[in-house]
PDB file of N, CA and C in Angstrom:
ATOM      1  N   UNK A   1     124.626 -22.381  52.809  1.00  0.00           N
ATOM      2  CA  UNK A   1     123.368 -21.809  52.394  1.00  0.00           C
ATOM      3  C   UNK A   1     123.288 -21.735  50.875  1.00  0.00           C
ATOM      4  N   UNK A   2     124.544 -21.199  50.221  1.00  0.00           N
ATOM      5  CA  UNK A   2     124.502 -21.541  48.650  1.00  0.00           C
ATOM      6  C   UNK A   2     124.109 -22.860  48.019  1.00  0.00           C
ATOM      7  N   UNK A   3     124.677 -23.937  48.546  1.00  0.00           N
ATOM      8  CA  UNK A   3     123.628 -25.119  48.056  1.00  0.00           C
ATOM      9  C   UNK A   3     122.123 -25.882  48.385  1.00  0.00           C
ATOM     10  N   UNK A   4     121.605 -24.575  49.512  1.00  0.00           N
ATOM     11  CA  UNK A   4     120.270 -25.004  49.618  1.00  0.00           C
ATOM     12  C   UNK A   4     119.769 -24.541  48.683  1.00  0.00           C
ATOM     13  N   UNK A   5     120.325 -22.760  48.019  1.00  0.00           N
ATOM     14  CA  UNK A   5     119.535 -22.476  47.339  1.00  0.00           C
ATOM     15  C   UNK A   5     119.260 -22.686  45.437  1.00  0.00           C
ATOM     16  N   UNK A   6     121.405 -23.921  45.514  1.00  0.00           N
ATOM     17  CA  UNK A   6     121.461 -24.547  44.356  1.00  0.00           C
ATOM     18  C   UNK A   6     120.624 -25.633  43.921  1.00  0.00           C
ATOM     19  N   UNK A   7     119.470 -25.889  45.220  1.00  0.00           N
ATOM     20  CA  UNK A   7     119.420 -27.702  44.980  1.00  0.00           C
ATOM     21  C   UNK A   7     117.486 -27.367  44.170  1.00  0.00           C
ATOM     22  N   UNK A   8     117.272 -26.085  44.121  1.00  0.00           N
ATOM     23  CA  UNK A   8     116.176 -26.310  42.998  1.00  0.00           C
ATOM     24  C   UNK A   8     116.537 -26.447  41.457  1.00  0.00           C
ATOM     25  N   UNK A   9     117.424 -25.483  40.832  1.00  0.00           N
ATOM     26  CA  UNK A   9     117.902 -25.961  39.687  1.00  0.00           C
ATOM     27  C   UNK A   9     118.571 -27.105  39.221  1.00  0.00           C
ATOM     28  N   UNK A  10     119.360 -28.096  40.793  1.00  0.00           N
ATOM     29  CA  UNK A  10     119.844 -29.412  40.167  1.00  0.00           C
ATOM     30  C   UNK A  10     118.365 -30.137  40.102  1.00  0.00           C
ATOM     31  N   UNK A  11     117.652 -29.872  41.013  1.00  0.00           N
ATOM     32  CA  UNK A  11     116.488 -31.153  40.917  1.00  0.00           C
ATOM     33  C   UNK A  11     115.815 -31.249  39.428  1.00  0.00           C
ATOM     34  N   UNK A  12     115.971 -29.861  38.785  1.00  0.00           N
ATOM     35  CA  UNK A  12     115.402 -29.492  37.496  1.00  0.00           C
ATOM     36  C   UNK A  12     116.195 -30.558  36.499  1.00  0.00           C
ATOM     37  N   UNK A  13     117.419 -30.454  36.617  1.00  0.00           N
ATOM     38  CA  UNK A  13     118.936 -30.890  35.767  1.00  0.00           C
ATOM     39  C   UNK A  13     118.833 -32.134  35.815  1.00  0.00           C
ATOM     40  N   UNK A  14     118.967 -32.575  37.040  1.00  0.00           N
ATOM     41  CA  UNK A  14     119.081 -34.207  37.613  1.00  0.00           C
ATOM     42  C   UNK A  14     118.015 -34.783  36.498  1.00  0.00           C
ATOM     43  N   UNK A  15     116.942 -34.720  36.698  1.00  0.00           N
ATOM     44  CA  UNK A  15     115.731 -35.144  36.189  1.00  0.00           C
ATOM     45  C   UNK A  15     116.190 -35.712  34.321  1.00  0.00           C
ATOM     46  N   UNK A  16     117.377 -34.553  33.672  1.00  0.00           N
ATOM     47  CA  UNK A  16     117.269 -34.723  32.222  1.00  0.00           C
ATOM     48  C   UNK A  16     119.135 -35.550  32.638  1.00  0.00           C
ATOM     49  N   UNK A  17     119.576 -35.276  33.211  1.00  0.00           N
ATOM     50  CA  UNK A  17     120.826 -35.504  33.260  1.00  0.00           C
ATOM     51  C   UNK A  17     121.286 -36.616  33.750  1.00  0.00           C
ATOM     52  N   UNK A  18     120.874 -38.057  34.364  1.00  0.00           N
ATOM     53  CA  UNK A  18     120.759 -39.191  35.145  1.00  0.00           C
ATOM     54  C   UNK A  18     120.968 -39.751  33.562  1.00  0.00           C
ATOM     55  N   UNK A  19     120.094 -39.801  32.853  1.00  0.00           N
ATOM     56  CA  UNK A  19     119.258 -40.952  31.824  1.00  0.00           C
ATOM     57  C   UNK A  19     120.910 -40.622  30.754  1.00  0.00           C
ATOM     58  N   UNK A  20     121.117 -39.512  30.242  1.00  0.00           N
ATOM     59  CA  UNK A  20     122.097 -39.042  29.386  1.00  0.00           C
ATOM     60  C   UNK A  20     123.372 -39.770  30.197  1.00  0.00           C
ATOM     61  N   UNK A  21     123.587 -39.489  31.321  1.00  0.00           N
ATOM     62  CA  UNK A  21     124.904 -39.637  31.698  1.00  0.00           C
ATOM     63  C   UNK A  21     125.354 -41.205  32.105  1.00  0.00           C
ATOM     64  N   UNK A  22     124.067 -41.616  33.076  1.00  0.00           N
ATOM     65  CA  UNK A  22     124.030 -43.137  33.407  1.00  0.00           C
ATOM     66  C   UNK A  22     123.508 -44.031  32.531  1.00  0.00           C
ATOM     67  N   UNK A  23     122.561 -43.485  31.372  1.00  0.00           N
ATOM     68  CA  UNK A  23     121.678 -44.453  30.823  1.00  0.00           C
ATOM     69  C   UNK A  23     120.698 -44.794  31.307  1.00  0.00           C
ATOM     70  N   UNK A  24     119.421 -45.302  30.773  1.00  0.00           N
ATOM     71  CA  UNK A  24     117.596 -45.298  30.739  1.00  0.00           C
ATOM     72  C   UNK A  24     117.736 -46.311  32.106  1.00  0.00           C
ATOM     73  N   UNK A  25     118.969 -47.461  32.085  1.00  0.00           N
ATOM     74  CA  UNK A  25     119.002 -48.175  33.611  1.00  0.00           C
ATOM     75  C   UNK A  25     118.248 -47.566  34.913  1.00  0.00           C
ATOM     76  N   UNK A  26     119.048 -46.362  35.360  1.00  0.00           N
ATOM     77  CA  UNK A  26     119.033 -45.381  36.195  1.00  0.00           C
ATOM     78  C   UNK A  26     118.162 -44.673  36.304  1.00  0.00           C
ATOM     79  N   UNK A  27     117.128 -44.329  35.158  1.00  0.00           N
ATOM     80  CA  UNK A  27     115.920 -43.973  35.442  1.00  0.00           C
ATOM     81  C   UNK A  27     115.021 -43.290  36.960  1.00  0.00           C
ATOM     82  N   UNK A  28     114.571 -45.023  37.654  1.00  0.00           N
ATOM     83  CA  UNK A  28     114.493 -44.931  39.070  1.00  0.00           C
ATOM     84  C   UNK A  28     115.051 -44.120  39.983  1.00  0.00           C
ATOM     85  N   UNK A  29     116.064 -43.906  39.908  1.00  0.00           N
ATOM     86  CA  UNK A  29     116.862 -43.384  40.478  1.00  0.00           C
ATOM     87  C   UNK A  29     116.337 -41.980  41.048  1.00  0.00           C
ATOM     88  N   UNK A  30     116.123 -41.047  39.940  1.00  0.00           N
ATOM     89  CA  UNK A  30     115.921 -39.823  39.860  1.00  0.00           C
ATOM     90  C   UNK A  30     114.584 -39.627  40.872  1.00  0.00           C
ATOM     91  N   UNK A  31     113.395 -40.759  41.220  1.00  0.00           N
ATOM     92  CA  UNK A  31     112.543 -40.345  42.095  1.00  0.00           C
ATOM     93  C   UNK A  31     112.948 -40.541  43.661  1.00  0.00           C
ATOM     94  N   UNK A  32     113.897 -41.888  43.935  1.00  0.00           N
ATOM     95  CA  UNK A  32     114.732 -41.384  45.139  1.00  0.00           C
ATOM     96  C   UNK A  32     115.671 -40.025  45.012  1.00  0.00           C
ATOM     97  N   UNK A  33     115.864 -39.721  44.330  1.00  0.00           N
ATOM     98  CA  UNK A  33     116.658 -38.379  44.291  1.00  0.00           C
ATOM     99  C   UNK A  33     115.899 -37.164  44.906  1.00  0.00           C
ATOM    100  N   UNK A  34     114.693 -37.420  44.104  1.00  0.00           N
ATOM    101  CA  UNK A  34     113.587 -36.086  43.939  1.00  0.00           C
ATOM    102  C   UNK A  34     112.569 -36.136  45.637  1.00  0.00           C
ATOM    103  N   UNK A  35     112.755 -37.611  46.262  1.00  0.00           N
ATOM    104  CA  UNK A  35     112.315 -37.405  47.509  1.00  0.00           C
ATOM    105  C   UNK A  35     113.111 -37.376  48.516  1.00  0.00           C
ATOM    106  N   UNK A  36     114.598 -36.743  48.257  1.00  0.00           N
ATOM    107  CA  UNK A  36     115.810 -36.527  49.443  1.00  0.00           C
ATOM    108  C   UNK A  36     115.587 -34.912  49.482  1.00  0.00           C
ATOM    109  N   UNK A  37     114.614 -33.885  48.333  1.00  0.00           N
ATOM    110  CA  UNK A  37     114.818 -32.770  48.573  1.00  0.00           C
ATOM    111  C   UNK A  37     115.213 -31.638  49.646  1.00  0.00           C
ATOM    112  N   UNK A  38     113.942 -32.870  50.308  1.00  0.00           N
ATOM    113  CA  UNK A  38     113.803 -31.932  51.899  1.00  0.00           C
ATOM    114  C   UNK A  38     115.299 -32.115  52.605  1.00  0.00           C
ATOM    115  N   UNK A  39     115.929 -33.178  52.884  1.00  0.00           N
ATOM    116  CA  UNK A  39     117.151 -33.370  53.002  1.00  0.00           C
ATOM    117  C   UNK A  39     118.261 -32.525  52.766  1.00  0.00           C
ATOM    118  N   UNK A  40     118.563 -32.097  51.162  1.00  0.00           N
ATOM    119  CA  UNK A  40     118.981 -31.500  50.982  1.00  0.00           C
ATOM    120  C   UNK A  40     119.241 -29.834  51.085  1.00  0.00           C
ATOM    121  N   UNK A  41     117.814 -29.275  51.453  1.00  0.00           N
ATOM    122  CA  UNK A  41     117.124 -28.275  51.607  1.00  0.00           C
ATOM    123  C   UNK A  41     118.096 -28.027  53.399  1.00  0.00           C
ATOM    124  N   UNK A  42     117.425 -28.799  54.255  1.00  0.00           N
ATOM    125  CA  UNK A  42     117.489 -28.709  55.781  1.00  0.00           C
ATOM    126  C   UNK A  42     118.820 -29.182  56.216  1.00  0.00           C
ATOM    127  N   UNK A  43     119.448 -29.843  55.588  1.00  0.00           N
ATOM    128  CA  UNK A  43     120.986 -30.442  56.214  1.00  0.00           C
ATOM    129  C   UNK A  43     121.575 -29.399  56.694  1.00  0.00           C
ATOM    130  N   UNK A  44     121.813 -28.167  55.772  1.00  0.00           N
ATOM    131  CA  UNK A  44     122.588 -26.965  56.353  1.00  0.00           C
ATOM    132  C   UNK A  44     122.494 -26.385  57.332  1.00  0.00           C
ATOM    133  N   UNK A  45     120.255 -25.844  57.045  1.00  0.00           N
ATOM    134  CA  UNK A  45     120.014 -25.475  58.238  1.00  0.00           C
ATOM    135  C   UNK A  45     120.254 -26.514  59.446  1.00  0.00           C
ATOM    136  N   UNK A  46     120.246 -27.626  59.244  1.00  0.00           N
ATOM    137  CA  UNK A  46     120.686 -28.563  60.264  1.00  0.00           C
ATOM    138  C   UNK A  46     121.806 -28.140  61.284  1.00  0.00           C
ATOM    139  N   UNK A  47     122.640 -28.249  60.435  1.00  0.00           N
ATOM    140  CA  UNK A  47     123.975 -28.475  60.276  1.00  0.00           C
ATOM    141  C   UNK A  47     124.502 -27.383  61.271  1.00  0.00           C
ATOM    142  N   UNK A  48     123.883 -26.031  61.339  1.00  0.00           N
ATOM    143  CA  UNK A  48     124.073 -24.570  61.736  1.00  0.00           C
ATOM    144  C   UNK A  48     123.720 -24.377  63.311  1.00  0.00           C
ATOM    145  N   UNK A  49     122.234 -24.675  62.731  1.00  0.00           N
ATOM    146  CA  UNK A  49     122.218 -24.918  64.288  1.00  0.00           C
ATOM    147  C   UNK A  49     122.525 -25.947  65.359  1.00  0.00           C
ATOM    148  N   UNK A  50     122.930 -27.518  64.639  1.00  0.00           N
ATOM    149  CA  UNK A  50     123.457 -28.159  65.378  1.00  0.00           C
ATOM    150  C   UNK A  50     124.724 -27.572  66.105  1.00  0.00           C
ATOM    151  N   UNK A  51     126.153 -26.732  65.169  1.00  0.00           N
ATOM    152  CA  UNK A  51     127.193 -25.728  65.895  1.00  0.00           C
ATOM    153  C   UNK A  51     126.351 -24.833  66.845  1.00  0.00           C
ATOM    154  N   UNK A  52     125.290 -24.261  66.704  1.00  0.00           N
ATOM    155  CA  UNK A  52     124.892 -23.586  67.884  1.00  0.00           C
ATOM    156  C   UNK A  52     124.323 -24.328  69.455  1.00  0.00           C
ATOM    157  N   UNK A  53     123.968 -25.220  69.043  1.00  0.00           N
ATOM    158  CA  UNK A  53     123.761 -26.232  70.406  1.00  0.00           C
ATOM    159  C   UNK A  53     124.990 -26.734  71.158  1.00  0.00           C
ATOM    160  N   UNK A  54     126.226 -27.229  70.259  1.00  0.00           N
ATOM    161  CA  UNK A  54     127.053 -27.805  70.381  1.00  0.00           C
ATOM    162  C   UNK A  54     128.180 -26.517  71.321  1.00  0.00           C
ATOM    163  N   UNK A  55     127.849 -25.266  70.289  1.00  0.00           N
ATOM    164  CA  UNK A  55     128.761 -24.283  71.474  1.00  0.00           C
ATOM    165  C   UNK A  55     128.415 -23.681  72.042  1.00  0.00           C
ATOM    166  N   UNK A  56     127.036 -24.074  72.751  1.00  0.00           N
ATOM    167  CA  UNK A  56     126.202 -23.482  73.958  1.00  0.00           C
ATOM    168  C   UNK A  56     126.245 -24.653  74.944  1.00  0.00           C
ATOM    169  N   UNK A  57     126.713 -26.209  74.129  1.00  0.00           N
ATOM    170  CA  UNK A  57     126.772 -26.962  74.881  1.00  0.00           C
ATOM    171  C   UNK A  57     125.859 -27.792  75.862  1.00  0.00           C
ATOM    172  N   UNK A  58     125.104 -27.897  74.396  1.00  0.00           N
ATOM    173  CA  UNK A  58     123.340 -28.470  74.794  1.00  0.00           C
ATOM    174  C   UNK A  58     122.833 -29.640  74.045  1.00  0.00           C
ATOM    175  N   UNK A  59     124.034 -30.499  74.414  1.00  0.00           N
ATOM    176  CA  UNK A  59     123.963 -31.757  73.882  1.00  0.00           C
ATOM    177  C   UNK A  59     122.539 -33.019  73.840  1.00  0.00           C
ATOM    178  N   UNK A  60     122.044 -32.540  74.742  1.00  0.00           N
ATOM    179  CA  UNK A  60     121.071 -33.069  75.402  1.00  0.00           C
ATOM    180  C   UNK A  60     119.804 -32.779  74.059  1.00  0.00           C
ATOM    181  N   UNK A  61     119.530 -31.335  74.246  1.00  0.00           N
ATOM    182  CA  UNK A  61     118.786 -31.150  73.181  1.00  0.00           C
ATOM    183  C   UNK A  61     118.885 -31.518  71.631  1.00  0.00           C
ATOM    184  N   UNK A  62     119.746 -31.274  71.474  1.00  0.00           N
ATOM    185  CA  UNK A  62     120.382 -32.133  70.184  1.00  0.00           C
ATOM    186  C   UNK A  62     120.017 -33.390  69.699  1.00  0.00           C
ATOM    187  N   UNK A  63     121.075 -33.881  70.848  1.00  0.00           N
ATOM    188  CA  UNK A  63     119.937 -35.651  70.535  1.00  0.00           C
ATOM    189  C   UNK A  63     118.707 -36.414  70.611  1.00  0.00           C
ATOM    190  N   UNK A  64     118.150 -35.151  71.588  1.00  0.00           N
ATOM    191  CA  UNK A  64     116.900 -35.919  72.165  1.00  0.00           C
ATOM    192  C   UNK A  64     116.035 -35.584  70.543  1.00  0.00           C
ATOM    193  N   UNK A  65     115.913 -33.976  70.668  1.00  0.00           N
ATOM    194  CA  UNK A  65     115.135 -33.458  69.526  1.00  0.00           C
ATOM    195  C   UNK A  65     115.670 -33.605  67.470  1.00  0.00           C
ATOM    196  N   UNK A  66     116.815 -33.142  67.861  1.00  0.00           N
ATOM    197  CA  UNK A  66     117.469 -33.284  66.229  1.00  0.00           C
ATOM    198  C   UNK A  66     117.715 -34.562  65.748  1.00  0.00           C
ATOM    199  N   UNK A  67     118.287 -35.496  66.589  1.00  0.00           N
ATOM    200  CA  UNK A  67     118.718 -36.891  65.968  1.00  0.00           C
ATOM    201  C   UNK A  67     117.786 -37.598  66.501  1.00  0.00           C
ATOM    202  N   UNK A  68     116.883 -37.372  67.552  1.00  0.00           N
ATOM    203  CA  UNK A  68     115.593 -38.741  68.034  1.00  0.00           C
ATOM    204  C   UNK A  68     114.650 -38.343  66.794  1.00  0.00           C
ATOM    205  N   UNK A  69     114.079 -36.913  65.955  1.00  0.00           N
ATOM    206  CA  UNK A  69     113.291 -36.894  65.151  1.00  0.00           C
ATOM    207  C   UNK A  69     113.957 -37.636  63.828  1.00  0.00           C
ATOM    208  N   UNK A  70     114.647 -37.513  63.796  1.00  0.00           N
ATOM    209  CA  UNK A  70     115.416 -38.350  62.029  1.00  0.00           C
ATOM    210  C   UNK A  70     115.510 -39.224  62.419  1.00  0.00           C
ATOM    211  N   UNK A  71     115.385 -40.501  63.624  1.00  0.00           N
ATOM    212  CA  UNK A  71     115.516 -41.441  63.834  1.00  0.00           C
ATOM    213  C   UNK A  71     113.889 -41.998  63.933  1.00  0.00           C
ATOM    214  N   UNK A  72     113.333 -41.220  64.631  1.00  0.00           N
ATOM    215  CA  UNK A  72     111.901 -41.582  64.727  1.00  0.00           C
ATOM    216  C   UNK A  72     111.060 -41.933  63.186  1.00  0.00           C
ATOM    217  N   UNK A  73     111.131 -40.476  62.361  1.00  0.00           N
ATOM    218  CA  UNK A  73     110.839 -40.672  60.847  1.00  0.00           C
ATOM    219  C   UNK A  73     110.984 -41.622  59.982  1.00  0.00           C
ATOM    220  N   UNK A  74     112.368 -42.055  60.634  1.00  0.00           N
ATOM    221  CA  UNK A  74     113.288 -43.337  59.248  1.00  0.00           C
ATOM    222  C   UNK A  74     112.151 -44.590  59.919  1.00  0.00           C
ATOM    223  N   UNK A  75     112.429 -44.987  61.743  1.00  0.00           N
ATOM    224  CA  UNK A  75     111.697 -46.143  61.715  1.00  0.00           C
ATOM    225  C   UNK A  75     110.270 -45.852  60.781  1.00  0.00           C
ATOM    226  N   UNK A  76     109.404 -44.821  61.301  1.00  0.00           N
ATOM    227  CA  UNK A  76     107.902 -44.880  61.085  1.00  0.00           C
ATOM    228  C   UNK A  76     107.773 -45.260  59.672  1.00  0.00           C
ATOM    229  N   UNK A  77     108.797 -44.427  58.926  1.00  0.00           N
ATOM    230  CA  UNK A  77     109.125 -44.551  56.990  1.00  0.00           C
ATOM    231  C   UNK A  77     109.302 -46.545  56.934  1.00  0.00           C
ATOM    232  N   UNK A  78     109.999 -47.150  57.920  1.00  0.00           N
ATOM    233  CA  UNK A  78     110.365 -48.086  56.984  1.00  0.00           C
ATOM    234  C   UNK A  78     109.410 -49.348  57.908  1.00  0.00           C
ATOM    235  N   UNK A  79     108.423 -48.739  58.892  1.00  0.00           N
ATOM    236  CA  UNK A  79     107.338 -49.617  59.380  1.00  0.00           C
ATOM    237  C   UNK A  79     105.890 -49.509  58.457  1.00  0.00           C
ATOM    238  N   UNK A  80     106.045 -47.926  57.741  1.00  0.00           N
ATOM    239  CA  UNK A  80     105.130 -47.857  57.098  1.00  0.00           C
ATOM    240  C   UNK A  80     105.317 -48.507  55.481  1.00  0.00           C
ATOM    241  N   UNK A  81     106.965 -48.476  54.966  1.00  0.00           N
ATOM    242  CA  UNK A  81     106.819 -49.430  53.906  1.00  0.00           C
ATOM    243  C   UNK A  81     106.799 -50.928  53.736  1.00  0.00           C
ATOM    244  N   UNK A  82     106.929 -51.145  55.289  1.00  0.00           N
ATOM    245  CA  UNK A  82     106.932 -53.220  55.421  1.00  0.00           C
ATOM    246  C   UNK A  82     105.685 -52.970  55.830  1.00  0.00           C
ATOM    247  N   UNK A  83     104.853 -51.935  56.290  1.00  0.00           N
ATOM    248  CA  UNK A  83     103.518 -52.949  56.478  1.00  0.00           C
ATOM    249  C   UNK A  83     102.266 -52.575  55.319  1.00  0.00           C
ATOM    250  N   UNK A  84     102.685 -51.980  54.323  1.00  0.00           N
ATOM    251  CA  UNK A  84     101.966 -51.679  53.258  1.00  0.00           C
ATOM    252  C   UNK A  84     102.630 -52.254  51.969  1.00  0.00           C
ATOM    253  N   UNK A  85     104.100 -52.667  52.098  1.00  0.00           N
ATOM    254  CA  UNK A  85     104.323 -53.306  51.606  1.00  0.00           C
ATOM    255  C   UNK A  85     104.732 -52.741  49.923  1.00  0.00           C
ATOM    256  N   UNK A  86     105.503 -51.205  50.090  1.00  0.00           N
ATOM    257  CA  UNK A  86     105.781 -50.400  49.472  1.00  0.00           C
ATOM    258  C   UNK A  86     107.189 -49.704  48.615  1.00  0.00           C
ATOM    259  N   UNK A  87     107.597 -49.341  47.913  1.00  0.00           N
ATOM    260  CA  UNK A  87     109.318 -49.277  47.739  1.00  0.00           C
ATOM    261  C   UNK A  87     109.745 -48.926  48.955  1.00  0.00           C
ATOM    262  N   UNK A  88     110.952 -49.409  49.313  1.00  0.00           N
ATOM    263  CA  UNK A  88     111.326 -48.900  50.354  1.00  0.00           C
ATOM    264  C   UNK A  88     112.258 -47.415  49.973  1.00  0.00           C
ATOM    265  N   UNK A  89     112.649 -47.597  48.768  1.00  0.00           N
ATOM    266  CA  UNK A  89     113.316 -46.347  48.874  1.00  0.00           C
ATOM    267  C   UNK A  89     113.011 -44.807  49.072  1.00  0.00           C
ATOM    268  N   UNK A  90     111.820 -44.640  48.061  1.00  0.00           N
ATOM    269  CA  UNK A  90     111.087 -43.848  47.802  1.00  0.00           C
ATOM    270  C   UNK A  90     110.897 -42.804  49.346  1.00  0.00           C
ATOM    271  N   UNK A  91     110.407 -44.214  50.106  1.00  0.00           N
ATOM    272  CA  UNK A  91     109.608 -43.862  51.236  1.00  0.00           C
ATOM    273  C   UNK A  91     110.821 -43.580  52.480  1.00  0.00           C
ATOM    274  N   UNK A  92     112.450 -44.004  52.577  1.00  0.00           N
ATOM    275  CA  UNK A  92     113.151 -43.664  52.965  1.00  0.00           C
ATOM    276  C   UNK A  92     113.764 -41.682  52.974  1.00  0.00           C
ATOM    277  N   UNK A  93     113.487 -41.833  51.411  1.00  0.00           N
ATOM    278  CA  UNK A  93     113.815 -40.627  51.004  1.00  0.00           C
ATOM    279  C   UNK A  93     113.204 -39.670  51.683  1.00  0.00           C
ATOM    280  N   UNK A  94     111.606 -39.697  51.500  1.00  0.00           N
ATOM    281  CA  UNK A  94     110.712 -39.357  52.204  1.00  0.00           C
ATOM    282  C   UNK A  94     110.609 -38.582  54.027  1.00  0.00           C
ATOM    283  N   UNK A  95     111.451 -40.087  54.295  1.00  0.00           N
ATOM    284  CA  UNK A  95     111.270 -40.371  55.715  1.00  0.00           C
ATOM    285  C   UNK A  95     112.625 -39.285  56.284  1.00  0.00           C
ATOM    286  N   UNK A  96     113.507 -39.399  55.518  1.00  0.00           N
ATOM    287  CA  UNK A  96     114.612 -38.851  55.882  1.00  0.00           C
ATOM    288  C   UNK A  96     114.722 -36.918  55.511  1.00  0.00           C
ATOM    289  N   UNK A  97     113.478 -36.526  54.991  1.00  0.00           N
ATOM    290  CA  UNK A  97     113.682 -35.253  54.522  1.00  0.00           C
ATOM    291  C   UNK A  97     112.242 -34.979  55.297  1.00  0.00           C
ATOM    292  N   UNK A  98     111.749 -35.839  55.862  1.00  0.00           N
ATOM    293  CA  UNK A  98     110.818 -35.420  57.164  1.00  0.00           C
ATOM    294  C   UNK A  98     111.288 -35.191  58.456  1.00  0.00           C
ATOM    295  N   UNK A  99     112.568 -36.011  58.627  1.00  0.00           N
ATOM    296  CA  UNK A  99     113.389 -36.067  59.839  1.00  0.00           C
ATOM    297  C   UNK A  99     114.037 -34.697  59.880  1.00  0.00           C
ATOM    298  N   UNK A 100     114.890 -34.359  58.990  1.00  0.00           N
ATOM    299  CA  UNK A 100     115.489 -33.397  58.738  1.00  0.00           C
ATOM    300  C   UNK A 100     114.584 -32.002  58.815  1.00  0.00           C
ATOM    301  N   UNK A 101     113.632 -32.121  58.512  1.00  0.00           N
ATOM    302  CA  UNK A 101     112.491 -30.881  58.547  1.00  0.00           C
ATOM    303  C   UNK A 101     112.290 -30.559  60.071  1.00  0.00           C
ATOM    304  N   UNK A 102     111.600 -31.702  61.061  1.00  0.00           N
ATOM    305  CA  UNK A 102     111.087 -31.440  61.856  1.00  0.00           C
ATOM    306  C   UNK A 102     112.839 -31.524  62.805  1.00  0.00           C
ATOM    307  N   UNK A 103     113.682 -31.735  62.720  1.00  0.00           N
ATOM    308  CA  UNK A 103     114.474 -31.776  63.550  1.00  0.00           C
ATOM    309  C   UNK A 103     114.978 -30.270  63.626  1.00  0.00           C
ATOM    310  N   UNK A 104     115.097 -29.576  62.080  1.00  0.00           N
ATOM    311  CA  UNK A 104     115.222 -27.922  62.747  1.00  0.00           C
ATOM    312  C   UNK A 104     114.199 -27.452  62.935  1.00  0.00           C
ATOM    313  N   UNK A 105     112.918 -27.697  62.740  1.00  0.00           N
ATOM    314  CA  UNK A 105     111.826 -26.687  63.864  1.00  0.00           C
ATOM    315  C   UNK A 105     112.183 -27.052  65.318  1.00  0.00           C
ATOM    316  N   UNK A 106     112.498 -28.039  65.391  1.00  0.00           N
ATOM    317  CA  UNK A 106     112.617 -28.563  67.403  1.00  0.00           C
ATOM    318  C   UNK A 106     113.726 -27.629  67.545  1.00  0.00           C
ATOM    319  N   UNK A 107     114.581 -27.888  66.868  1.00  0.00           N
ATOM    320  CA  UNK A 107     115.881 -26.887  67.389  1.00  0.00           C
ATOM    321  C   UNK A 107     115.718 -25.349  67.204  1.00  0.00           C
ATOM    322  N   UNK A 108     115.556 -25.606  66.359  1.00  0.00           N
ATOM    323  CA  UNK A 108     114.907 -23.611  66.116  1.00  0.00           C
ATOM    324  C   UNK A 108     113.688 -23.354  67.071  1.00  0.00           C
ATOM    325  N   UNK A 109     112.735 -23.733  68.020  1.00  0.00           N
ATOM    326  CA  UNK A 109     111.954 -23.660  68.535  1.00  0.00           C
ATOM    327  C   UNK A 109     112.886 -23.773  69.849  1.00  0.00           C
ATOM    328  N   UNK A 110     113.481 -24.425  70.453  1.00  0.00           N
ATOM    329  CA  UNK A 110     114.387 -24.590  71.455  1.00  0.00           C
ATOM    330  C   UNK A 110     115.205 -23.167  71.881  1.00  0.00           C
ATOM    331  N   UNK A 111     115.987 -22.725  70.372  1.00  0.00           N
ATOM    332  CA  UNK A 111     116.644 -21.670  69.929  1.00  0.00           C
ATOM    333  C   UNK A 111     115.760 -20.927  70.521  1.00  0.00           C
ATOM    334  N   UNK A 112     114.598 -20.208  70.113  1.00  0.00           N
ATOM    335  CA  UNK A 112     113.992 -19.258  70.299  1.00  0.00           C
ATOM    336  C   UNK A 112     113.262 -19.263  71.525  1.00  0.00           C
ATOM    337  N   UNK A 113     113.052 -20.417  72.399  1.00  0.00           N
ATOM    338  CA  UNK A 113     112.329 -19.978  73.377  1.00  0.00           C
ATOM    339  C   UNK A 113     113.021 -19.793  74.623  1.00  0.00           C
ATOM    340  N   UNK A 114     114.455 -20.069  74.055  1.00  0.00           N
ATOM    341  CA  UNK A 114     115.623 -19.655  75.129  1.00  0.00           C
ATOM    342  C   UNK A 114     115.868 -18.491  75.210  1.00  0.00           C
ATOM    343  N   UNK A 115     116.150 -17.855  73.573  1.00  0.00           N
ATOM    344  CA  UNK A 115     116.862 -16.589  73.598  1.00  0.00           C
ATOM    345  C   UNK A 115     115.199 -15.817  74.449  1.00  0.00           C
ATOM    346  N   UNK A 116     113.905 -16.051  74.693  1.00  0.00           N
ATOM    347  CA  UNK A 116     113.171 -15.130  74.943  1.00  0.00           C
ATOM    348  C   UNK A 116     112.835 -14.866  76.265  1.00  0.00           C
ATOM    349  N   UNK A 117     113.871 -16.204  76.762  1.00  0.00           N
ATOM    350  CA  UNK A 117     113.926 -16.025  78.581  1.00  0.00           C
ATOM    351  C   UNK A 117     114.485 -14.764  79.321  1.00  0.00           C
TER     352      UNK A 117
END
């Protein structure tokens, strides 16, 4: 949880600190960086409640909801940058911190409508 709540001041840092450290090359870089936020943000919460599925032993839900949504996102991300014909990275980044978002509402929604049985 400490580095969800570290990853607003690196995004601040990153931004001046890429160009200094890597050189003006690397530039680019920093906007795939800046669209993994959500990623970075949700992995934990990910991460947390994936151990809670796992030692309730609800594998099922897991994959269907947590890893079919980050899988679903990445295709739609990289059907929507071949057919518009767009960076792919950008839109990976994107795709992958959408996955990560909606994969803990499914699980946290799962979570909660169990515990209210």
């Amino acid at each position: 949880r400490s580095f969800t709540i570290a990853v607003v001041p690196i995004t601040f840092a990153i931004n001046y600190l890429i160009p200094i450290i890597y050189g003006e090359k690397w530039i680019p870089i920093i906007s795939i960086f800046n669209t993994l936020i959500g990623f970075m943000i949700f992995n934990s919460l990910f991460e947390t409640i994936k151990s809670y599925h796992i030692s309730e032993g609800i594998y099922k839900n897991l994959i269907l909801f947590g890893r079919g949504s980050q899988f679903l996102f990445l295709i739609i991300g990289l059907l929507f940058s071949y057919y518009y014909n767009l960076y792919v990275g950008e839109i990976i980044g994107i795709s992958i911190s959408l996955g990560f978002l909606f994969a803990v509402i499914f699980l946290y929604l799962l979570i909660n409508s169990k515990v209210k049985k």
